[in-house]
N, C-alpha and C. Protein backbone atom coordinates (compact mmCIF):
# COMPACT_ATOMS: atom_id res chain seq x y z
N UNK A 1 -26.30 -17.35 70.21
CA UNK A 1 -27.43 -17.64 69.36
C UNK A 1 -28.48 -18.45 70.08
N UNK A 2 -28.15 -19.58 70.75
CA UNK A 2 -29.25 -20.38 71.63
C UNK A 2 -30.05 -19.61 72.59
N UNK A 3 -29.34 -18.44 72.88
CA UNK A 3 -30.09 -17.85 73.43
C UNK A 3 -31.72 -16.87 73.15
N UNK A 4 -31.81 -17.16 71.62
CA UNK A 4 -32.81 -16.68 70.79
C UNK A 4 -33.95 -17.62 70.38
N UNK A 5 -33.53 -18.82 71.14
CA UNK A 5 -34.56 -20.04 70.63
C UNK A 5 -35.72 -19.74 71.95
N UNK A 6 -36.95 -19.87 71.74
CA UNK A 6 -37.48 -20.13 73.04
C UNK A 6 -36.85 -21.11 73.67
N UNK A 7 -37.60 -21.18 75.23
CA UNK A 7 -36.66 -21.96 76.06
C UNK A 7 -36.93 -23.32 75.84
N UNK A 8 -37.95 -24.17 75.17
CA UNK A 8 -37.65 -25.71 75.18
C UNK A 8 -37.26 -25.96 74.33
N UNK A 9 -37.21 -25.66 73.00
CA UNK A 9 -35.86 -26.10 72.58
C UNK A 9 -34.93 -25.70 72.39
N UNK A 10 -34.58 -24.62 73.12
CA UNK A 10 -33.38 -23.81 73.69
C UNK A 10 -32.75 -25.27 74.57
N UNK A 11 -33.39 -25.64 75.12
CA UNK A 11 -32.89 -26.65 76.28
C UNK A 11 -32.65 -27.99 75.62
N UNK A 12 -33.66 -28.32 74.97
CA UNK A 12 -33.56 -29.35 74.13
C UNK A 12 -32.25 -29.69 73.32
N UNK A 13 -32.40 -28.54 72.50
CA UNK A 13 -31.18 -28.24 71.47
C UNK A 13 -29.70 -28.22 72.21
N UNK A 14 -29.86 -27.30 73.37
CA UNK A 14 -28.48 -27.18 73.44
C UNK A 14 -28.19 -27.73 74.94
N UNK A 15 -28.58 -29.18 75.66
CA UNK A 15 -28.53 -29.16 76.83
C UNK A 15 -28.59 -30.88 76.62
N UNK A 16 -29.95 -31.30 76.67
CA UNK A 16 -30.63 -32.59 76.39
C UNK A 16 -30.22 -32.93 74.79
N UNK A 17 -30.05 -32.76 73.72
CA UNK A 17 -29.55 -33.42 72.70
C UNK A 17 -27.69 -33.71 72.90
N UNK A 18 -27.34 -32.40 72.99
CA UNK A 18 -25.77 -32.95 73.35
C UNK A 18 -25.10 -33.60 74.70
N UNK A 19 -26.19 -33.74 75.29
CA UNK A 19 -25.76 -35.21 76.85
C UNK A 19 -26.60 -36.35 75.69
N UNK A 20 -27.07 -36.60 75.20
CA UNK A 20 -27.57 -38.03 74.20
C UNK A 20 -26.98 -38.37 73.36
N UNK A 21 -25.93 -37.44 72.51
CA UNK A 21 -25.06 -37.56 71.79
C UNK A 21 -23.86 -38.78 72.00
N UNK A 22 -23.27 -37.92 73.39
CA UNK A 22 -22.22 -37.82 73.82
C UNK A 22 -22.65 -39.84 74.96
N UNK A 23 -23.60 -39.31 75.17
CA UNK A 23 -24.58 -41.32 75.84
C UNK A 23 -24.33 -41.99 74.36
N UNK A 24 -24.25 -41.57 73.51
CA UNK A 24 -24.28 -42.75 71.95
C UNK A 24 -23.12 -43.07 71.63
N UNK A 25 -22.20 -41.82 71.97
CA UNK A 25 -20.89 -41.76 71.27
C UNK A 25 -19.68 -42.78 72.61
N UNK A 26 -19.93 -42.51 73.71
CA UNK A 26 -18.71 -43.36 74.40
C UNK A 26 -19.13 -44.51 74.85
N UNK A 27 -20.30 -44.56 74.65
CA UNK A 27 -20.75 -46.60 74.44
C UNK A 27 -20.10 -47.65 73.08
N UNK A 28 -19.91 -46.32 72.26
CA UNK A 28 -20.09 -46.97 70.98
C UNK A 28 -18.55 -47.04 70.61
N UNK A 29 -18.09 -46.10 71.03
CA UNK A 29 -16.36 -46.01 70.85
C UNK A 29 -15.55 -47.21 72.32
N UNK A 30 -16.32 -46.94 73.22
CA UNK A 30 -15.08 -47.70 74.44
C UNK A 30 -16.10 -48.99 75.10
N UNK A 31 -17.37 -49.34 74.76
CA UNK A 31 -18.00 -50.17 74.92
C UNK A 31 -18.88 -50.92 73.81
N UNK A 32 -18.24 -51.12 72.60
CA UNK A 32 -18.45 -51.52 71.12
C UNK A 32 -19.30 -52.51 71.42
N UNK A 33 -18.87 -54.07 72.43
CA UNK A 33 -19.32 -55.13 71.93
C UNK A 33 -20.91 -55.04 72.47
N UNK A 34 -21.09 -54.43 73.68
CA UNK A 34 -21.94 -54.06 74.48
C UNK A 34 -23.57 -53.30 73.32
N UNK A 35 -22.64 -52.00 72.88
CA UNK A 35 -23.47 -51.47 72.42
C UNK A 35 -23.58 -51.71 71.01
N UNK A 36 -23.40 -52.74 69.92
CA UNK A 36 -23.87 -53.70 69.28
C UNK A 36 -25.00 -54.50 69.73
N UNK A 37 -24.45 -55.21 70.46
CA UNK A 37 -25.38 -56.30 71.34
C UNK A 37 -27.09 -55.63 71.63
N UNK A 38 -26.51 -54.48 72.35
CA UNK A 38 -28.14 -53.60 72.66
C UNK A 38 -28.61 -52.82 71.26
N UNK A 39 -28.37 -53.24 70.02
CA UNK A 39 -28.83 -52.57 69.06
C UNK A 39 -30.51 -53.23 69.02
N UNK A 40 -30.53 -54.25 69.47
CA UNK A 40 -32.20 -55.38 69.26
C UNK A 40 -32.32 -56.00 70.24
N UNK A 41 -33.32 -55.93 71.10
CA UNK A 41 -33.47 -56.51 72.75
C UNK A 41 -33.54 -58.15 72.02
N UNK A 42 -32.31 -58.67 71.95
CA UNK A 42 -32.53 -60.11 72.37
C UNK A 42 -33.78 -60.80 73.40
N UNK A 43 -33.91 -62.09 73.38
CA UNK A 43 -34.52 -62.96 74.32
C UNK A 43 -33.36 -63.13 75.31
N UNK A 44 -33.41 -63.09 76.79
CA UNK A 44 -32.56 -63.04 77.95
C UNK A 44 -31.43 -64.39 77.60
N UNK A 45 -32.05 -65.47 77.15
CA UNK A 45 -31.27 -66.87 77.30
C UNK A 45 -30.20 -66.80 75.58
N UNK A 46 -30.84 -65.71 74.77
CA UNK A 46 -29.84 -65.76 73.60
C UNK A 46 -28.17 -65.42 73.83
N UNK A 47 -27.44 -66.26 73.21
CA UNK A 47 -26.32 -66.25 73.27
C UNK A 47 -25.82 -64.98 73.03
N UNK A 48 -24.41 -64.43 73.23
CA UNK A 48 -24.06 -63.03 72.91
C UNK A 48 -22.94 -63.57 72.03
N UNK A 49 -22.83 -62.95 70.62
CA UNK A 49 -21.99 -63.27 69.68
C UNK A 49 -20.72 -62.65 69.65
N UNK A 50 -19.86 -63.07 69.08
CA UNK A 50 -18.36 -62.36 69.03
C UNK A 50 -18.89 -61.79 67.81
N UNK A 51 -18.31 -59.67 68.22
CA UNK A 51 -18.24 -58.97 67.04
C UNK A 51 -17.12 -59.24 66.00
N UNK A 52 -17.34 -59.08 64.99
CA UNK A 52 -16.58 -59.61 63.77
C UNK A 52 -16.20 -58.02 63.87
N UNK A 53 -14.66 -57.76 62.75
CA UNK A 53 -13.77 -56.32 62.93
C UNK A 53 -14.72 -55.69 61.96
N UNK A 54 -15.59 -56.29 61.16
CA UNK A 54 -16.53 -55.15 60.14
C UNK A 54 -17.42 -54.99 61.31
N UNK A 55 -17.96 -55.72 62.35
CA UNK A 55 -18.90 -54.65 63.10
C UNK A 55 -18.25 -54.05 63.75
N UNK A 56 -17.65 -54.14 64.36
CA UNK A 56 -16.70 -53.51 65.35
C UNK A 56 -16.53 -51.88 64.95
N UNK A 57 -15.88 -51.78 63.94
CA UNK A 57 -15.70 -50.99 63.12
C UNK A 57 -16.49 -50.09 62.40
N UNK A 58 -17.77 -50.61 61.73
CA UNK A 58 -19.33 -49.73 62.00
C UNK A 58 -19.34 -49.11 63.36
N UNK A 59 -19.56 -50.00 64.43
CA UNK A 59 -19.95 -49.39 65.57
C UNK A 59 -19.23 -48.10 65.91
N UNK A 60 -18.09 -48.68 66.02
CA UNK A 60 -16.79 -47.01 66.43
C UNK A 60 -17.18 -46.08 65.60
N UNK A 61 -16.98 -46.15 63.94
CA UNK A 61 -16.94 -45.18 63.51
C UNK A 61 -18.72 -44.40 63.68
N UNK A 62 -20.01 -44.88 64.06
CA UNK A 62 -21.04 -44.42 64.46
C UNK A 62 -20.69 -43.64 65.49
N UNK A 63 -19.95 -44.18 66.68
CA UNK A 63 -19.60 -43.27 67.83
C UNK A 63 -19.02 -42.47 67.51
N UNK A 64 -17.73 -42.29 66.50
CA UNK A 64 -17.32 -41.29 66.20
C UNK A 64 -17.90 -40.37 65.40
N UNK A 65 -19.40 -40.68 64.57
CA UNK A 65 -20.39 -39.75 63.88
C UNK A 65 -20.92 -39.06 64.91
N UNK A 66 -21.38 -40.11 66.36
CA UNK A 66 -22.15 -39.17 67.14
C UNK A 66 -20.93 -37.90 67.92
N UNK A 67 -19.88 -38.43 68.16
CA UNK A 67 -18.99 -37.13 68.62
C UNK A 67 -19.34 -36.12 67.60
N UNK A 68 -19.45 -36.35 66.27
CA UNK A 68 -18.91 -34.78 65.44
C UNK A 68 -20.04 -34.47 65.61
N UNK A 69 -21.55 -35.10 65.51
CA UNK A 69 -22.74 -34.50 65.71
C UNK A 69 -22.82 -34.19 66.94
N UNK A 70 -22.45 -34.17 68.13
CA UNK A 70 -22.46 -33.21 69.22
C UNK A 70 -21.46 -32.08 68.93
N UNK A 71 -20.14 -31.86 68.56
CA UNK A 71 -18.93 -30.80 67.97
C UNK A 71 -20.11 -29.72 67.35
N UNK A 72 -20.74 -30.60 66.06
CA UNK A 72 -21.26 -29.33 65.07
C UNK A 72 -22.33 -28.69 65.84
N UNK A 73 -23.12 -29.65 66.30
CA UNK A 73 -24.18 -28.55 67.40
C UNK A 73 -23.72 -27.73 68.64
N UNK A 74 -22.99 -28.52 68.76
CA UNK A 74 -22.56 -27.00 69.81
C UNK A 74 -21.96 -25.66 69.07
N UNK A 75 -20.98 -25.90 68.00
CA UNK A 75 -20.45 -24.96 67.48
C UNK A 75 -21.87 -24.39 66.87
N UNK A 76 -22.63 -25.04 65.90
CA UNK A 76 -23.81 -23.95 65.51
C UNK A 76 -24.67 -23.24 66.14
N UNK A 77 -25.02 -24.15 67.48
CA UNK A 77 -25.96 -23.50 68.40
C UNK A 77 -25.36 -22.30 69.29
N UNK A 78 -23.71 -22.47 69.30
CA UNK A 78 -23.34 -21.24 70.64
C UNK A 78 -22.57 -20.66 69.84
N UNK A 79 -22.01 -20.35 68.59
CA UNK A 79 -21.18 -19.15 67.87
C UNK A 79 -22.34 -18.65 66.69
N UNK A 80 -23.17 -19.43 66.20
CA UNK A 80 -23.44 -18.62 65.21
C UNK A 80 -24.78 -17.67 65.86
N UNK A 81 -24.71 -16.25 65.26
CA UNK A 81 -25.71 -15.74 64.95
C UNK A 81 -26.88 -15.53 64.34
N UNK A 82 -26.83 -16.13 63.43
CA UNK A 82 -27.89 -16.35 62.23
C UNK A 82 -29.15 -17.38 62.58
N UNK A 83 -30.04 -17.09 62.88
CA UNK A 83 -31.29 -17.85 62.44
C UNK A 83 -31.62 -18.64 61.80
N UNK A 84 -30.94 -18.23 60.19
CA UNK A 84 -31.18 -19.08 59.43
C UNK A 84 -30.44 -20.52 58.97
N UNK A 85 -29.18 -20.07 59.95
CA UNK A 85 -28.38 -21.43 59.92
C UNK A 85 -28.81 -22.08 60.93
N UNK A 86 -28.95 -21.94 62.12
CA UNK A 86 -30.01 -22.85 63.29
C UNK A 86 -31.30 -23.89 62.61
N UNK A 87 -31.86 -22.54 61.87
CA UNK A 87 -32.70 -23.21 60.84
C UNK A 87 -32.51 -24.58 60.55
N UNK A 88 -31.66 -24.24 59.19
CA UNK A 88 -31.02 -25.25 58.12
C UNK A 88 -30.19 -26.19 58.87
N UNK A 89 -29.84 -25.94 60.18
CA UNK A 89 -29.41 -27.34 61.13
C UNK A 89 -30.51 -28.26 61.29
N UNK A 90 -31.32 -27.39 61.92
CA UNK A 90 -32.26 -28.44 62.36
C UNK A 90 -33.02 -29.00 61.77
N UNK A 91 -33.59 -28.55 60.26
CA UNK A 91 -34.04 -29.34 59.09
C UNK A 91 -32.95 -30.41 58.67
N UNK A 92 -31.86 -30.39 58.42
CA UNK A 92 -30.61 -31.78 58.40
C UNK A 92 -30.95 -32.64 59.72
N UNK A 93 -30.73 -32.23 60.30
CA UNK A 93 -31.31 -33.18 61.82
C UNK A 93 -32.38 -33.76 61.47
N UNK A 94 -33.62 -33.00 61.34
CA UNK A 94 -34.65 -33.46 61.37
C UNK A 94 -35.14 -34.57 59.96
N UNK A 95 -34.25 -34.23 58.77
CA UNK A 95 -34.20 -35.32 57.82
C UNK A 95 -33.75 -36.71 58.43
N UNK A 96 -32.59 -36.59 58.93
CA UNK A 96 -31.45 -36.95 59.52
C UNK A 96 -32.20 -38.11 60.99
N UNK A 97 -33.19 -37.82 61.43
CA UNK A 97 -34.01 -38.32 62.18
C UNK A 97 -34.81 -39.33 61.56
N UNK A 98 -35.50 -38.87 60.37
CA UNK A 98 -36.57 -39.81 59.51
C UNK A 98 -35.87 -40.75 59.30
N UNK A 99 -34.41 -40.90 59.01
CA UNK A 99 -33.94 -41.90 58.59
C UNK A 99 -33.25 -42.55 59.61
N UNK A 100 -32.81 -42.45 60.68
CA UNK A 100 -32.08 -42.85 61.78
C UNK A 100 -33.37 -43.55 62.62
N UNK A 101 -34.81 -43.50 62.31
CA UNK A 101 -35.84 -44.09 62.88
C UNK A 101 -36.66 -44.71 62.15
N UNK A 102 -36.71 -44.52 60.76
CA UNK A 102 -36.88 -45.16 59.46
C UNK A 102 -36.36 -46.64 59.45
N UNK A 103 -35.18 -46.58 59.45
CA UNK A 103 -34.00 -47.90 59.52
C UNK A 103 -33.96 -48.82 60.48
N UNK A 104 -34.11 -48.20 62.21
CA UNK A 104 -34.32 -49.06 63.28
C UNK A 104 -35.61 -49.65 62.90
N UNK A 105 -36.31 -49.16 62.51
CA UNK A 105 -37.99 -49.71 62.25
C UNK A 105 -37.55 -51.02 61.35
N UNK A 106 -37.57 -50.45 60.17
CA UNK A 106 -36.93 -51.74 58.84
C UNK A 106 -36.44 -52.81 59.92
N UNK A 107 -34.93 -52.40 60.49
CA UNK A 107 -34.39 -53.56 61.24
C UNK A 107 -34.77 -54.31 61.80
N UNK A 108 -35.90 -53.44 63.23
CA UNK A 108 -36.22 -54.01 63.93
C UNK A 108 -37.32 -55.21 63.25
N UNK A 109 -38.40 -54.72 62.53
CA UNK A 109 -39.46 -55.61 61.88
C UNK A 109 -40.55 -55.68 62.47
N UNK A 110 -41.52 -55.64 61.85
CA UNK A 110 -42.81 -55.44 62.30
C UNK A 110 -43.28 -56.23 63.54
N UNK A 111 -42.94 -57.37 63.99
CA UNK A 111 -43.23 -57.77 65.54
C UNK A 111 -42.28 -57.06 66.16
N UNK A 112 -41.52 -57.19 66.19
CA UNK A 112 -40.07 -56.37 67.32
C UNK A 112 -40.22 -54.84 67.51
N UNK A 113 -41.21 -54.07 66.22
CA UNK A 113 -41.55 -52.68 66.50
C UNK A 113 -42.90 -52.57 67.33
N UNK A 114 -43.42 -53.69 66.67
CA UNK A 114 -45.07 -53.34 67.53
C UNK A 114 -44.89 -53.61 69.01
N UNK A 115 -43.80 -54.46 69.58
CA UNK A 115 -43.87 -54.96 70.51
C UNK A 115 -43.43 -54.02 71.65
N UNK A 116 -43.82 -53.01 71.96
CA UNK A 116 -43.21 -51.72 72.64
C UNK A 116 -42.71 -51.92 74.04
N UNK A 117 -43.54 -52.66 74.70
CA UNK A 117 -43.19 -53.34 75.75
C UNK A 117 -41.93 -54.06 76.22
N UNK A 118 -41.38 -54.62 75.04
CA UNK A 118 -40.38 -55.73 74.85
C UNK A 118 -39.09 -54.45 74.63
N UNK A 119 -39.04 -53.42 74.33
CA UNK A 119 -38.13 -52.58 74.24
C UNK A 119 -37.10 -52.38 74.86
N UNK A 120 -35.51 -52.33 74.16
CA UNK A 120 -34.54 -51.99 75.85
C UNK A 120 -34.33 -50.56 75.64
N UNK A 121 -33.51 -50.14 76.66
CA UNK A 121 -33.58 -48.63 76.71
C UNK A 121 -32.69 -48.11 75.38
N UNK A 122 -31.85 -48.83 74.34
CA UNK A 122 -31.35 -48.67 73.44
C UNK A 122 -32.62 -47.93 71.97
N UNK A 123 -33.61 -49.22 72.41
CA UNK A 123 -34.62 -49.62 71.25
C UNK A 123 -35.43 -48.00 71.61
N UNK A 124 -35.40 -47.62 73.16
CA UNK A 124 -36.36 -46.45 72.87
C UNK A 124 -35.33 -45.11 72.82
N UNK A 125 -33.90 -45.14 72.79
CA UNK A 125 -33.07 -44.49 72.19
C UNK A 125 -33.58 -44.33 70.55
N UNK A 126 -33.27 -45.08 69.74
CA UNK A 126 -33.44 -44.98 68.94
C UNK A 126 -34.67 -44.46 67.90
N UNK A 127 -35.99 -44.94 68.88
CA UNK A 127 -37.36 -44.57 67.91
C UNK A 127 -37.82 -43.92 69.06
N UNK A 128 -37.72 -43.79 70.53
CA UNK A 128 -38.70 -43.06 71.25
C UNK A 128 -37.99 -41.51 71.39
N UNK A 129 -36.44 -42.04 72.17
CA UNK A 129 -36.04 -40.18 72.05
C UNK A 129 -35.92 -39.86 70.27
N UNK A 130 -35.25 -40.30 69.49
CA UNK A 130 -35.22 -39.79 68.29
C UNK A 130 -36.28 -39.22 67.49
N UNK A 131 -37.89 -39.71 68.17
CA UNK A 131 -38.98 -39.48 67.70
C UNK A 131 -38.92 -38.23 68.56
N UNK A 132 -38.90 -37.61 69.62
CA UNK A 132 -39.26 -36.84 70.26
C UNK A 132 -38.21 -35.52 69.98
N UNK A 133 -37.13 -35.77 69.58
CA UNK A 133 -36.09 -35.00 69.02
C UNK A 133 -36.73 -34.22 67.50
N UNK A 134 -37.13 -35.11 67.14
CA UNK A 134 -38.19 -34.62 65.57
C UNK A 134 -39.71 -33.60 65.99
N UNK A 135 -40.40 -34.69 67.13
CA UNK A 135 -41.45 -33.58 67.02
C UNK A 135 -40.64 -32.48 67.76
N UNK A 136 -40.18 -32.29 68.27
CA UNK A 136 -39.49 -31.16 69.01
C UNK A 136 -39.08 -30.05 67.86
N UNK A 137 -38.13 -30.63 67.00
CA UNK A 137 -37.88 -29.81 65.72
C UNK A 137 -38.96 -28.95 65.20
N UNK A 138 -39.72 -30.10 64.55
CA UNK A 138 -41.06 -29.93 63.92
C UNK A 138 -41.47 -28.63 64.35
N UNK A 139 -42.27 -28.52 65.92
CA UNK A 139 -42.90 -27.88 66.59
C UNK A 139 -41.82 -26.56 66.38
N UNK A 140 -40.75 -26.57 66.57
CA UNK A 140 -40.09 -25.51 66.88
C UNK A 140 -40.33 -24.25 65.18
N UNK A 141 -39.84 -25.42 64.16
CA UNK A 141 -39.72 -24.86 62.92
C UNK A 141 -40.92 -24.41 62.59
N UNK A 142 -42.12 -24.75 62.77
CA UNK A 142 -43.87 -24.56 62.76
C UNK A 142 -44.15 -23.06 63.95
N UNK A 143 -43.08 -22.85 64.60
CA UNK A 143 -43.33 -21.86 65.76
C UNK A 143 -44.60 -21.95 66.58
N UNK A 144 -44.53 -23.28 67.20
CA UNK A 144 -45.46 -23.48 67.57
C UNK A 144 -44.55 -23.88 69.40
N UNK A 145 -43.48 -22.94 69.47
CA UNK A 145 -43.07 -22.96 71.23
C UNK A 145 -43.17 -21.51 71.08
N UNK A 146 -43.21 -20.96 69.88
CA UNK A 146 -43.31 -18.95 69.80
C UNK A 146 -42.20 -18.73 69.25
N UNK A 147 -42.64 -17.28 69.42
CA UNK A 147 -41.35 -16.68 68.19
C UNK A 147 -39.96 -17.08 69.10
N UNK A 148 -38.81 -17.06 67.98
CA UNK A 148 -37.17 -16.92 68.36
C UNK A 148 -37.53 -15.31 69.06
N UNK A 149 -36.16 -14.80 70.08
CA UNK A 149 -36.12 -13.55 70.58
C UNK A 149 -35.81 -12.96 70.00
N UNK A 150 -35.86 -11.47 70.01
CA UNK A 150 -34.88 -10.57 68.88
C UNK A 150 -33.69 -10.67 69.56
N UNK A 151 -32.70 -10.07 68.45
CA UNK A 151 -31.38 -10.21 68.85
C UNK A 151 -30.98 -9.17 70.00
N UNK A 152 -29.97 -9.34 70.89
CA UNK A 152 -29.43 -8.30 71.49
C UNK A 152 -28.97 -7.27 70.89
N UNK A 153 -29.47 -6.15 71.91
CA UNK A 153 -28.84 -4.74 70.80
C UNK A 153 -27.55 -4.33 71.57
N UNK A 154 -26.58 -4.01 70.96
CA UNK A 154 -25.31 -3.84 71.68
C UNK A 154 -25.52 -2.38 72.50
N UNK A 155 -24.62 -2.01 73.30
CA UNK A 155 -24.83 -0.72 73.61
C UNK A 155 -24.19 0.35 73.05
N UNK A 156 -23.50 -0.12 72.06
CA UNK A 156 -23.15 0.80 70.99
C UNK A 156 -24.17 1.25 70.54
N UNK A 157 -24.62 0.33 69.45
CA UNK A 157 -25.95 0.57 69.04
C UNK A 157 -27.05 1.39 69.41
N UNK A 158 -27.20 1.23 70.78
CA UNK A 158 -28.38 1.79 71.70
C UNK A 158 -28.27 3.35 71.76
N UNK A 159 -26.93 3.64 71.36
CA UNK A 159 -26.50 5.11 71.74
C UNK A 159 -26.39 5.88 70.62
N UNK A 160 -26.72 5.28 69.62
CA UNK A 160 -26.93 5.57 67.97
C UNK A 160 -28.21 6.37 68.13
């Protein structure tokens, strides 16, 4: 089926989103305290806190959201046939985005967002690739990278 997307977000979708996944998911499962810590670029001299087992525990089970969200995209993007389920993926994603960049915003707070500069590579995880993951969608669902390909015709078919 990925093979019917034009090619950038052919690539996007099935190349560059599931290596970002999979960057969210084993920070978050085997390097918890770490990737807590980089959820909000501290000031360099701020202390680093002991995670309590309720964060701890958010965190993992996030890593373990981002594993199944790399699982389901691969399985939708390389078995299914249908269009219209690629579709209806990437509109969930792309909801799924508003709010996953919605929330860092809230969190972060209006100096800590405006402050773009001050960003760690977590902070532009979160609102710079996640933003770019959306217009990417966007653009795609708008057909504005061009049409999907037609499907392959089997050579059965061909001899019909």
């Amino acid at each position: 089926m990925a093979s019917r997307l034009p090619t950038i977000p052919r690539l996007v979708f099935t190349v560059v989103e599931p290596i970002s996944l999979i960057s969210g998911c084993v920070p978050a499962l085997f390097a918890t305290d770490w990737f807590v810590h980089e959820q909000i670029a501290d000031a360099p001299s701020a202390p680093a806190m002991a995670l309590s087992d309720q964060a701890r525990i958010v965190a993992q089970q996030l890593g373990n959201a981002y594993g199944l969200l790399f699982m389901v995209g691969v399985a939708v993007l390389y078995t299914s046939t249908e269009l219209k389920v690629v579709r209806n993926y990437l509109v969930a994603l792309l909801i799924a985005d508003i709010g996953h960049v919605g929330l860092t915003i809230i969190a972060l707070g209006t100096d800590r967002f405006a402050a773009v500069g001050e960003w760690n590579a977590m902070t532009w995880g979160n609102v710079g690739f996640t933003t770019f993951l959306a217009l990417t969608r966007i653009s795609y669902l708008l057909g504005l990278f061009g049409s999907d390909k037609p499907p392959a015709v089997s050579s059965s078919e061909k001899r019909k």
